[in-house]
PDB file of N, CA and C in Angstrom:
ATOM      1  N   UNK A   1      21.175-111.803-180.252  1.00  0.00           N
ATOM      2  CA  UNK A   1      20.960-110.814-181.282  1.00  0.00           C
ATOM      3  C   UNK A   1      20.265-109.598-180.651  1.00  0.00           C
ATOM      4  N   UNK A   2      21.045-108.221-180.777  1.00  0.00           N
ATOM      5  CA  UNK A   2      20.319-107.144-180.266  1.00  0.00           C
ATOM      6  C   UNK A   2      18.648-106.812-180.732  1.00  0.00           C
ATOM      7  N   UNK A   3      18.000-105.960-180.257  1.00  0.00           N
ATOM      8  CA  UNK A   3      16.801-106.229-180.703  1.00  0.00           C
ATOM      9  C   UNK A   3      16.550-105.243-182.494  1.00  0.00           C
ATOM     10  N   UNK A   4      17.180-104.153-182.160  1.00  0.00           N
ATOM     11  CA  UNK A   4      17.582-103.216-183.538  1.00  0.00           C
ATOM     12  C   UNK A   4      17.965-104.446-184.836  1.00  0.00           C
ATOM     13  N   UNK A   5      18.765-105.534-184.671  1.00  0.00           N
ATOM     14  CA  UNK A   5      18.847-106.181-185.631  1.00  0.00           C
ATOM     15  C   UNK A   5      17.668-106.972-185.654  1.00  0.00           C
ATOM     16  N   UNK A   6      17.105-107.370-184.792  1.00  0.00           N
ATOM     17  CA  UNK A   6      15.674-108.561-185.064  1.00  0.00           C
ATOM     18  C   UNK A   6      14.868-107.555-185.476  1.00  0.00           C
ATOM     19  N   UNK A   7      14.455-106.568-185.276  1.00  0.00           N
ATOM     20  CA  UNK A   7      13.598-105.425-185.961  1.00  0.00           C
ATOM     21  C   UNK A   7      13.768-105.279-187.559  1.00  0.00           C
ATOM     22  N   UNK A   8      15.473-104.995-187.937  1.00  0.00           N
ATOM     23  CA  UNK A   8      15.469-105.033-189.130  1.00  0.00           C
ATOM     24  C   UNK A   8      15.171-105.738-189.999  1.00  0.00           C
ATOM     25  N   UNK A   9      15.372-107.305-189.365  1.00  0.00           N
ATOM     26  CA  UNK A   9      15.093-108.297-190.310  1.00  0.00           C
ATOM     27  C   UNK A   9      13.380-107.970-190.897  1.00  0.00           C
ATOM     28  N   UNK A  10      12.656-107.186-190.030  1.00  0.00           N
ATOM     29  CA  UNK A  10      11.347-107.151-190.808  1.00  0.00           C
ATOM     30  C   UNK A  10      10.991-106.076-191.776  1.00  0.00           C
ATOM     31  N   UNK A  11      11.971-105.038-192.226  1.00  0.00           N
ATOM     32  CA  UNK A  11      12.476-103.564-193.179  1.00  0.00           C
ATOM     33  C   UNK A  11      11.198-104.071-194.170  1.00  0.00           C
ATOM     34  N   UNK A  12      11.618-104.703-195.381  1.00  0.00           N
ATOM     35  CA  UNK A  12      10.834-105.023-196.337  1.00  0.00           C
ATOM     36  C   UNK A  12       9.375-105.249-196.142  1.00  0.00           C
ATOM     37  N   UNK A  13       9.002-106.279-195.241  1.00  0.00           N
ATOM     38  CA  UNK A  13       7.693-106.142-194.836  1.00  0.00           C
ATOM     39  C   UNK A  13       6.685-104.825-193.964  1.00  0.00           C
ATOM     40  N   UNK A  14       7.840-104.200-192.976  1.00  0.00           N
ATOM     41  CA  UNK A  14       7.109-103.145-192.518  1.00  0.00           C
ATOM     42  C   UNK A  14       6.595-101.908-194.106  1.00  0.00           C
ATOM     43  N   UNK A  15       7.746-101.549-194.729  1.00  0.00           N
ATOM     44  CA  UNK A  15       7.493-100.779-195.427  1.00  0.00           C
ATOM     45  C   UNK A  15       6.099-101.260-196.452  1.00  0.00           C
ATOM     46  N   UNK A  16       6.103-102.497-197.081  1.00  0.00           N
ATOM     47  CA  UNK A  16       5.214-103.312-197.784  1.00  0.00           C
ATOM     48  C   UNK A  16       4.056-102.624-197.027  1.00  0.00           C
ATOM     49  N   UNK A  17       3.607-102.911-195.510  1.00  0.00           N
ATOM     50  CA  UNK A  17       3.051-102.597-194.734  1.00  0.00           C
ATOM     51  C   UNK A  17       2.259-101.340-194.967  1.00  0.00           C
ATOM     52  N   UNK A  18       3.555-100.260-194.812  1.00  0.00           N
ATOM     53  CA  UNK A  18       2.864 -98.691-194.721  1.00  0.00           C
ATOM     54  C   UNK A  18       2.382 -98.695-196.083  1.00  0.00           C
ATOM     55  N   UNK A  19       2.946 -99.119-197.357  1.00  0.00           N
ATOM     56  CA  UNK A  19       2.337 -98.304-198.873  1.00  0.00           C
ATOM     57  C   UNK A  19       1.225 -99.470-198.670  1.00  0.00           C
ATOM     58  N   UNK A  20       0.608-100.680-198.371  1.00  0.00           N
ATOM     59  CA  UNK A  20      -0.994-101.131-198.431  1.00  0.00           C
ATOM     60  C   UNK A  20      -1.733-100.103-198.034  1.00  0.00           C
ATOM     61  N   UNK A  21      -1.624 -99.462-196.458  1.00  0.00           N
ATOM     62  CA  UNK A  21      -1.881 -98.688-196.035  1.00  0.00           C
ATOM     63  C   UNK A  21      -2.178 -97.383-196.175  1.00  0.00           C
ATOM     64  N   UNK A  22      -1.271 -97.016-197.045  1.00  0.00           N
ATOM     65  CA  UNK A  22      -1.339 -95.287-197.954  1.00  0.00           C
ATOM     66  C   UNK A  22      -2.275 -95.822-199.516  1.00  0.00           C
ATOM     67  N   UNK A  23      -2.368 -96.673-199.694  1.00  0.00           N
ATOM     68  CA  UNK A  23      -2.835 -97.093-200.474  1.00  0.00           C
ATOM     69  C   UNK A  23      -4.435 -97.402-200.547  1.00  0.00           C
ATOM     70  N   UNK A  24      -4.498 -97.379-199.443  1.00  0.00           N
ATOM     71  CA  UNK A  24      -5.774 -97.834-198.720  1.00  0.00           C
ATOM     72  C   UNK A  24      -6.273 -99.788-198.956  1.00  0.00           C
ATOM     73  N   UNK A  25      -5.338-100.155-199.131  1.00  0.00           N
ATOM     74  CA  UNK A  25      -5.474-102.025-199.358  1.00  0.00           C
ATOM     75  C   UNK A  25      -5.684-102.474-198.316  1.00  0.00           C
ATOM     76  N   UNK A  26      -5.586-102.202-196.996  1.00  0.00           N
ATOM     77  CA  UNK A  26      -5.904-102.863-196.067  1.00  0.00           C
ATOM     78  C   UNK A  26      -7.581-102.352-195.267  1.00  0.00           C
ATOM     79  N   UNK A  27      -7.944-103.571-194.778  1.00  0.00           N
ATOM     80  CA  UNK A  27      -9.167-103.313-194.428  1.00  0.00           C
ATOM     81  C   UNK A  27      -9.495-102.332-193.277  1.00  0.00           C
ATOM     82  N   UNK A  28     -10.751-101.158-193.032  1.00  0.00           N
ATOM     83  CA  UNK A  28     -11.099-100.136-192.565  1.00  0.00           C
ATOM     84  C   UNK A  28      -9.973 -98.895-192.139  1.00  0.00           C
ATOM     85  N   UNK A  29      -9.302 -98.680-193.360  1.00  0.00           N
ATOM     86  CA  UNK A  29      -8.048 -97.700-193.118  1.00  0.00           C
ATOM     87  C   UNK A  29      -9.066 -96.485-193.195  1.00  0.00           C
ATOM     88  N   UNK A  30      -8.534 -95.524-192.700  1.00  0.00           N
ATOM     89  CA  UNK A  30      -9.132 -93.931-192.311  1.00  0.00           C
ATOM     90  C   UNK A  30      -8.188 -93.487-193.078  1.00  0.00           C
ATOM     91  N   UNK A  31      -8.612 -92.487-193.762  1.00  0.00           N
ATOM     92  CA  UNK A  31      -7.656 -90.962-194.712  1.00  0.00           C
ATOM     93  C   UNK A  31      -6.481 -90.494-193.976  1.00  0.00           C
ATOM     94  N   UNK A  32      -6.302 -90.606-192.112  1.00  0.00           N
ATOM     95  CA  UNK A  32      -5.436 -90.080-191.577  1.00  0.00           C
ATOM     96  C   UNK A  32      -4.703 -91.001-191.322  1.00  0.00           C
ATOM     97  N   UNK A  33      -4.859 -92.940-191.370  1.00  0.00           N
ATOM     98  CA  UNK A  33      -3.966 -94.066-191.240  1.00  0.00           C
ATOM     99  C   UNK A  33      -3.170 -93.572-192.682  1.00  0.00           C
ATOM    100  N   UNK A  34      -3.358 -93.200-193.699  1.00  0.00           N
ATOM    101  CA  UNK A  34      -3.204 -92.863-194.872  1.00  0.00           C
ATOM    102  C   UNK A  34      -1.892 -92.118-195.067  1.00  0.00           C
ATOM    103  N   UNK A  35      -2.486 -90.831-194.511  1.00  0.00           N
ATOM    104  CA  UNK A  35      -1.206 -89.862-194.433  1.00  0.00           C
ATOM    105  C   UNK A  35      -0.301 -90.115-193.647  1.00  0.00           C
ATOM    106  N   UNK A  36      -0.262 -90.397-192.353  1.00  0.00           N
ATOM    107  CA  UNK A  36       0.446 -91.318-191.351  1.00  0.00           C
ATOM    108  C   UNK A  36       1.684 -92.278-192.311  1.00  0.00           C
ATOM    109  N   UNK A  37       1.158 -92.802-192.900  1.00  0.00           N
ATOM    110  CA  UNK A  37       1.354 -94.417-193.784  1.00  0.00           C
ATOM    111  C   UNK A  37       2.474 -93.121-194.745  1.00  0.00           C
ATOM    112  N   UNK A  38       1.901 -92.780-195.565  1.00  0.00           N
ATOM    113  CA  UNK A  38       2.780 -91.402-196.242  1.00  0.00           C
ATOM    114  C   UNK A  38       3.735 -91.211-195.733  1.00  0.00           C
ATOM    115  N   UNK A  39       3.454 -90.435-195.077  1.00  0.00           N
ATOM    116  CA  UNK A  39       4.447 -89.475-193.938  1.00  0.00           C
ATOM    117  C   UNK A  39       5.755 -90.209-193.705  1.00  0.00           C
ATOM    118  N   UNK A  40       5.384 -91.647-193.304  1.00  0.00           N
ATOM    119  CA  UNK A  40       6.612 -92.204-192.696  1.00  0.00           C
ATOM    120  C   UNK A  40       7.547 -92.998-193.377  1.00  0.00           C
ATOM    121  N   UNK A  41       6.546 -93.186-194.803  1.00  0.00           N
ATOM    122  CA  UNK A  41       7.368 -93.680-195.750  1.00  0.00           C
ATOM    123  C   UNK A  41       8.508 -92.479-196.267  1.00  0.00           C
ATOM    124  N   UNK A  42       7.855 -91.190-196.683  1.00  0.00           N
ATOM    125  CA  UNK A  42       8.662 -90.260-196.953  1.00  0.00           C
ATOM    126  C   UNK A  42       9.975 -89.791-195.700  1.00  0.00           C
ATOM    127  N   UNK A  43       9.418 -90.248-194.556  1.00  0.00           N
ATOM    128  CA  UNK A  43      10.181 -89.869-194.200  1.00  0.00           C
ATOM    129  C   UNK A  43      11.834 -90.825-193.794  1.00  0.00           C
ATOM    130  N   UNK A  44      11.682 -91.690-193.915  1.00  0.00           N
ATOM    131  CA  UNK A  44      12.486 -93.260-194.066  1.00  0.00           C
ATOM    132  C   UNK A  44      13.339 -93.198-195.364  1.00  0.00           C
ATOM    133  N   UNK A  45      12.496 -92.612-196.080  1.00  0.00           N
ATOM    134  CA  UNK A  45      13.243 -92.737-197.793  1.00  0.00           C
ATOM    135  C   UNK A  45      13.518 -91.462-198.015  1.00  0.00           C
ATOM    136  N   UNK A  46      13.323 -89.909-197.302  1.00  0.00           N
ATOM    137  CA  UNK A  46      14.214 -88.870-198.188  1.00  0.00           C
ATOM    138  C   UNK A  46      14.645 -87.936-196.500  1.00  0.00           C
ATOM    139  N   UNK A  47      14.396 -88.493-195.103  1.00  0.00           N
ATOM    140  CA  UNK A  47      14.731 -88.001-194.194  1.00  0.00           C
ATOM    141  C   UNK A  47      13.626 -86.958-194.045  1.00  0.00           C
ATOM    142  N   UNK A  48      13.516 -86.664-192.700  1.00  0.00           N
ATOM    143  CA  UNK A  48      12.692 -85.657-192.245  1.00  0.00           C
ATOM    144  C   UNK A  48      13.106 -84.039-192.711  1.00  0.00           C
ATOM    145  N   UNK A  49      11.955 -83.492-193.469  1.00  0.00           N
ATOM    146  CA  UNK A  49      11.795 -82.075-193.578  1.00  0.00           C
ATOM    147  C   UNK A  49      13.093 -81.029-192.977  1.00  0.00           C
ATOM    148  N   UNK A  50      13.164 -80.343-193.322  1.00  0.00           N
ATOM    149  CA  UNK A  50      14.074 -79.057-192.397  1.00  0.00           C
ATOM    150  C   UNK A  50      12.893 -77.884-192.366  1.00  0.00           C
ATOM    151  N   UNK A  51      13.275 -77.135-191.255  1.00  0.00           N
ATOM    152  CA  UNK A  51      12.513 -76.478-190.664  1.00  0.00           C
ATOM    153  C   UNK A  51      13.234 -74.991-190.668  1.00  0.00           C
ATOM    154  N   UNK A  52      12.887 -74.032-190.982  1.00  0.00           N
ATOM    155  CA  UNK A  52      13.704 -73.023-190.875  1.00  0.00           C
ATOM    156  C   UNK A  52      13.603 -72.142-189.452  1.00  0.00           C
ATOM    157  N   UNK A  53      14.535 -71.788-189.100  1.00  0.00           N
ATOM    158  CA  UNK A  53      14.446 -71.260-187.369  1.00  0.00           C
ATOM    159  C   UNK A  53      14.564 -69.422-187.574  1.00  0.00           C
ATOM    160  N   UNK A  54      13.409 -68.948-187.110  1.00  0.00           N
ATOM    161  CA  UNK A  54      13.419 -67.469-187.196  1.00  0.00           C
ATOM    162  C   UNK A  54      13.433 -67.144-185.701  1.00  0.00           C
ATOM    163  N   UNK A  55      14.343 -65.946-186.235  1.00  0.00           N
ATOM    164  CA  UNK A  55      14.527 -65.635-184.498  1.00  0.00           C
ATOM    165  C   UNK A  55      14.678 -64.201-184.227  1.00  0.00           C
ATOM    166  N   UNK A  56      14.364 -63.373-183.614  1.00  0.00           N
ATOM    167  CA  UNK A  56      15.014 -61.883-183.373  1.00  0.00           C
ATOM    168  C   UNK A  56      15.967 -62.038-182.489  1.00  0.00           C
ATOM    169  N   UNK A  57      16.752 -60.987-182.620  1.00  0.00           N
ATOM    170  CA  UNK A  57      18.265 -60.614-182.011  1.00  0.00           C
ATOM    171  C   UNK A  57      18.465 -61.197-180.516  1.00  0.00           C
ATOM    172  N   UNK A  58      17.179 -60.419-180.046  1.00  0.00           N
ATOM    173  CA  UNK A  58      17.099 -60.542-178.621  1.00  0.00           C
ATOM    174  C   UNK A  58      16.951 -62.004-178.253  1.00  0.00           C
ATOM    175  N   UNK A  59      16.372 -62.970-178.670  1.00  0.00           N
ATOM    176  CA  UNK A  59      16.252 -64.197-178.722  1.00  0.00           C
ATOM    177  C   UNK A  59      17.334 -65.422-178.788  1.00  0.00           C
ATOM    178  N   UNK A  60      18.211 -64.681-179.934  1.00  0.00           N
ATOM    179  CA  UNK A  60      19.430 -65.496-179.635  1.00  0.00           C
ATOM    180  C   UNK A  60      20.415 -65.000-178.978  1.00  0.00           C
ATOM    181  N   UNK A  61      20.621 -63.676-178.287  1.00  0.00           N
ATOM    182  CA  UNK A  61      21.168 -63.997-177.404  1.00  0.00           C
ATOM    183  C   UNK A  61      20.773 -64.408-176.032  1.00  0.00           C
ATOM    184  N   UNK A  62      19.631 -64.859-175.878  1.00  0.00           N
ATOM    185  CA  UNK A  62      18.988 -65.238-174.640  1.00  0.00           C
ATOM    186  C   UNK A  62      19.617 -66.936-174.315  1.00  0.00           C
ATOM    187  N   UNK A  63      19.532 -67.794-175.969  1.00  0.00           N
ATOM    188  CA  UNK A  63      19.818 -68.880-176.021  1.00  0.00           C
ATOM    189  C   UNK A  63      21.501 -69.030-175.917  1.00  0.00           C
ATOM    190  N   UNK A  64      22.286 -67.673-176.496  1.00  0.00           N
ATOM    191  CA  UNK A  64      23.695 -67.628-176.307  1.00  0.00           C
ATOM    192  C   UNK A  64      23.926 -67.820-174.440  1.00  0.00           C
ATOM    193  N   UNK A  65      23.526 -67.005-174.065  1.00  0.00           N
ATOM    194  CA  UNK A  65      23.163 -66.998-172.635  1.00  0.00           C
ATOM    195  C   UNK A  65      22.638 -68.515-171.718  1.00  0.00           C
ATOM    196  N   UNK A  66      22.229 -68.616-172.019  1.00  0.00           N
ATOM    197  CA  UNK A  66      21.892 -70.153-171.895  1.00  0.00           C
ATOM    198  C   UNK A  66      22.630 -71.239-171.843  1.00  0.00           C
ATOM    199  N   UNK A  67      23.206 -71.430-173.442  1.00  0.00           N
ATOM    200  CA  UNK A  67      24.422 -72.346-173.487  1.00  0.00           C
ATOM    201  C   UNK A  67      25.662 -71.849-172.789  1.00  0.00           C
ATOM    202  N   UNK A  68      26.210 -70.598-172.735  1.00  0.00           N
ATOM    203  CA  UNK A  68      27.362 -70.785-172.169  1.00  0.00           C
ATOM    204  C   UNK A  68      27.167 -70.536-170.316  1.00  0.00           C
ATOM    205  N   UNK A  69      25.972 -70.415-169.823  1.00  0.00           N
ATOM    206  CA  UNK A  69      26.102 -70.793-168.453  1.00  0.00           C
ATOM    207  C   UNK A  69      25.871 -72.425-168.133  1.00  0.00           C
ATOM    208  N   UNK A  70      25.069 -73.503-169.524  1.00  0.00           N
ATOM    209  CA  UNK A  70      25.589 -74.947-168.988  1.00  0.00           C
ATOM    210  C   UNK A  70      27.035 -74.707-169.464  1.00  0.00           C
ATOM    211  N   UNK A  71      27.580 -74.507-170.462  1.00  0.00           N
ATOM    212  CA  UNK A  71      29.087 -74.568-170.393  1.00  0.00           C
ATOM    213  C   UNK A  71      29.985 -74.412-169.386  1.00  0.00           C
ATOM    214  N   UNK A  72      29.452 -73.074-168.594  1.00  0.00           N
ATOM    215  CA  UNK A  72      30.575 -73.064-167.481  1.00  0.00           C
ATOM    216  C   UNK A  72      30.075 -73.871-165.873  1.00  0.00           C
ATOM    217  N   UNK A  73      28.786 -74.740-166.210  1.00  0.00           N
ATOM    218  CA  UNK A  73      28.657 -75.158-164.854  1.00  0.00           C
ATOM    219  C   UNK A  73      29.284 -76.907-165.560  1.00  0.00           C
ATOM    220  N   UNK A  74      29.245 -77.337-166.898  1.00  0.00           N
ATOM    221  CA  UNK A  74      29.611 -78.329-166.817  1.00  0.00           C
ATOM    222  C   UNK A  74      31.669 -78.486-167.289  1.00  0.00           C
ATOM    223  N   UNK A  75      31.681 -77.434-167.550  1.00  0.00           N
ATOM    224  CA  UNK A  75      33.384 -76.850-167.316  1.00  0.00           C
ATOM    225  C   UNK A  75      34.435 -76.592-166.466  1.00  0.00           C
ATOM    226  N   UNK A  76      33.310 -75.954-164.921  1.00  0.00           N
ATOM    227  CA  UNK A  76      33.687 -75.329-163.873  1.00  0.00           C
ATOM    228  C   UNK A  76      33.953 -73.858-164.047  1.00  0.00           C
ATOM    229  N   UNK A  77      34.328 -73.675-165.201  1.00  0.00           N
ATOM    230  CA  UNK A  77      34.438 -72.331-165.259  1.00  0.00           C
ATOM    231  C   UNK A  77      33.735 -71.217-166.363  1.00  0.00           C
ATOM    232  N   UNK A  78      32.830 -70.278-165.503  1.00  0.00           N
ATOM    233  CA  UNK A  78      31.787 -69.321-166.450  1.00  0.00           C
ATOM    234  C   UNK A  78      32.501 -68.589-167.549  1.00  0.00           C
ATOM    235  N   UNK A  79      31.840 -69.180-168.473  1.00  0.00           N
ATOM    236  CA  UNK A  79      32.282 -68.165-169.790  1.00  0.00           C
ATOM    237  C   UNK A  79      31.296 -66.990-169.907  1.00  0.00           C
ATOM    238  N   UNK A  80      32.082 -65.559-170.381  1.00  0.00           N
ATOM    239  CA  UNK A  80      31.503 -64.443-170.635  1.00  0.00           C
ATOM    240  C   UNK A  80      29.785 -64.403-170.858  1.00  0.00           C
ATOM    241  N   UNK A  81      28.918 -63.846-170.057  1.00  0.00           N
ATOM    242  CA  UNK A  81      27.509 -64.118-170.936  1.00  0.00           C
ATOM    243  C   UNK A  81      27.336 -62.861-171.839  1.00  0.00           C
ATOM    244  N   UNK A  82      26.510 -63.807-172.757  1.00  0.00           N
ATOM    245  CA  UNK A  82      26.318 -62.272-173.910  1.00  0.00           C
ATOM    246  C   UNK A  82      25.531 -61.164-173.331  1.00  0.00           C
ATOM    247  N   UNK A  83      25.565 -60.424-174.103  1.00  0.00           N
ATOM    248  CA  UNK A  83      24.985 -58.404-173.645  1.00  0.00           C
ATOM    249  C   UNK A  83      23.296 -59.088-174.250  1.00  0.00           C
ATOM    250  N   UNK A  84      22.714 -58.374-173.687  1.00  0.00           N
ATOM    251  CA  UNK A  84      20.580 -58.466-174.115  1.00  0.00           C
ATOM    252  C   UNK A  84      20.788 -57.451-175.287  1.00  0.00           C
ATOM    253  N   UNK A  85      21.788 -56.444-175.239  1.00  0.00           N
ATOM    254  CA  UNK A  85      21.609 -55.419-175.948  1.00  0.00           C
ATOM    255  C   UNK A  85      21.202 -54.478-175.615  1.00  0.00           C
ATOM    256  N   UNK A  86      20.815 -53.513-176.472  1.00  0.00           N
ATOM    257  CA  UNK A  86      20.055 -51.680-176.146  1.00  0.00           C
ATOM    258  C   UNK A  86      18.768 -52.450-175.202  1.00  0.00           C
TER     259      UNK A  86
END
């Protein structure tokens, strides 16, 4: 049995686990075992947050630049790099 499945078999109890924990039921929990305990429940049951990505102009094309020189070294052949701009 891979180990991902022997892990799962314990789902119900780990989670049981974290809400004692956010709960504060278990003995000498700290406010930050707490949020921790939170955190990971929320994040198990509605997926991790999205993050919004701000960027100026110049920035993405630095990262355009970027990806298409691994592109052309794992391609063999260089694709166009973008302009920096003015």
């Amino acid at each position: 049995m891979a180990v991902a499945e022997l892990a799962r078999q314990h789902t119900e109890e780990a989670v049981a686990t974290l809400a004692a924990i956010m709960r504060a039921e278990v003995r000498g929990v700290r406010p930050g075992d707490m949020v921790r305990a939170a955190e990971a429940l929320l994040a198990r049951g509605w997926g991790q947050p999205t993050q919004p990505l701000e960027h100026a102009a110049g920035e993405q094309r630095v990262v355009i630049e970027y990806v298409n020189d691994w592109r052309g070294d794992a391609h063999g052949a260089a694709m166009p790099k973008a302009s920096r701009g003015p």
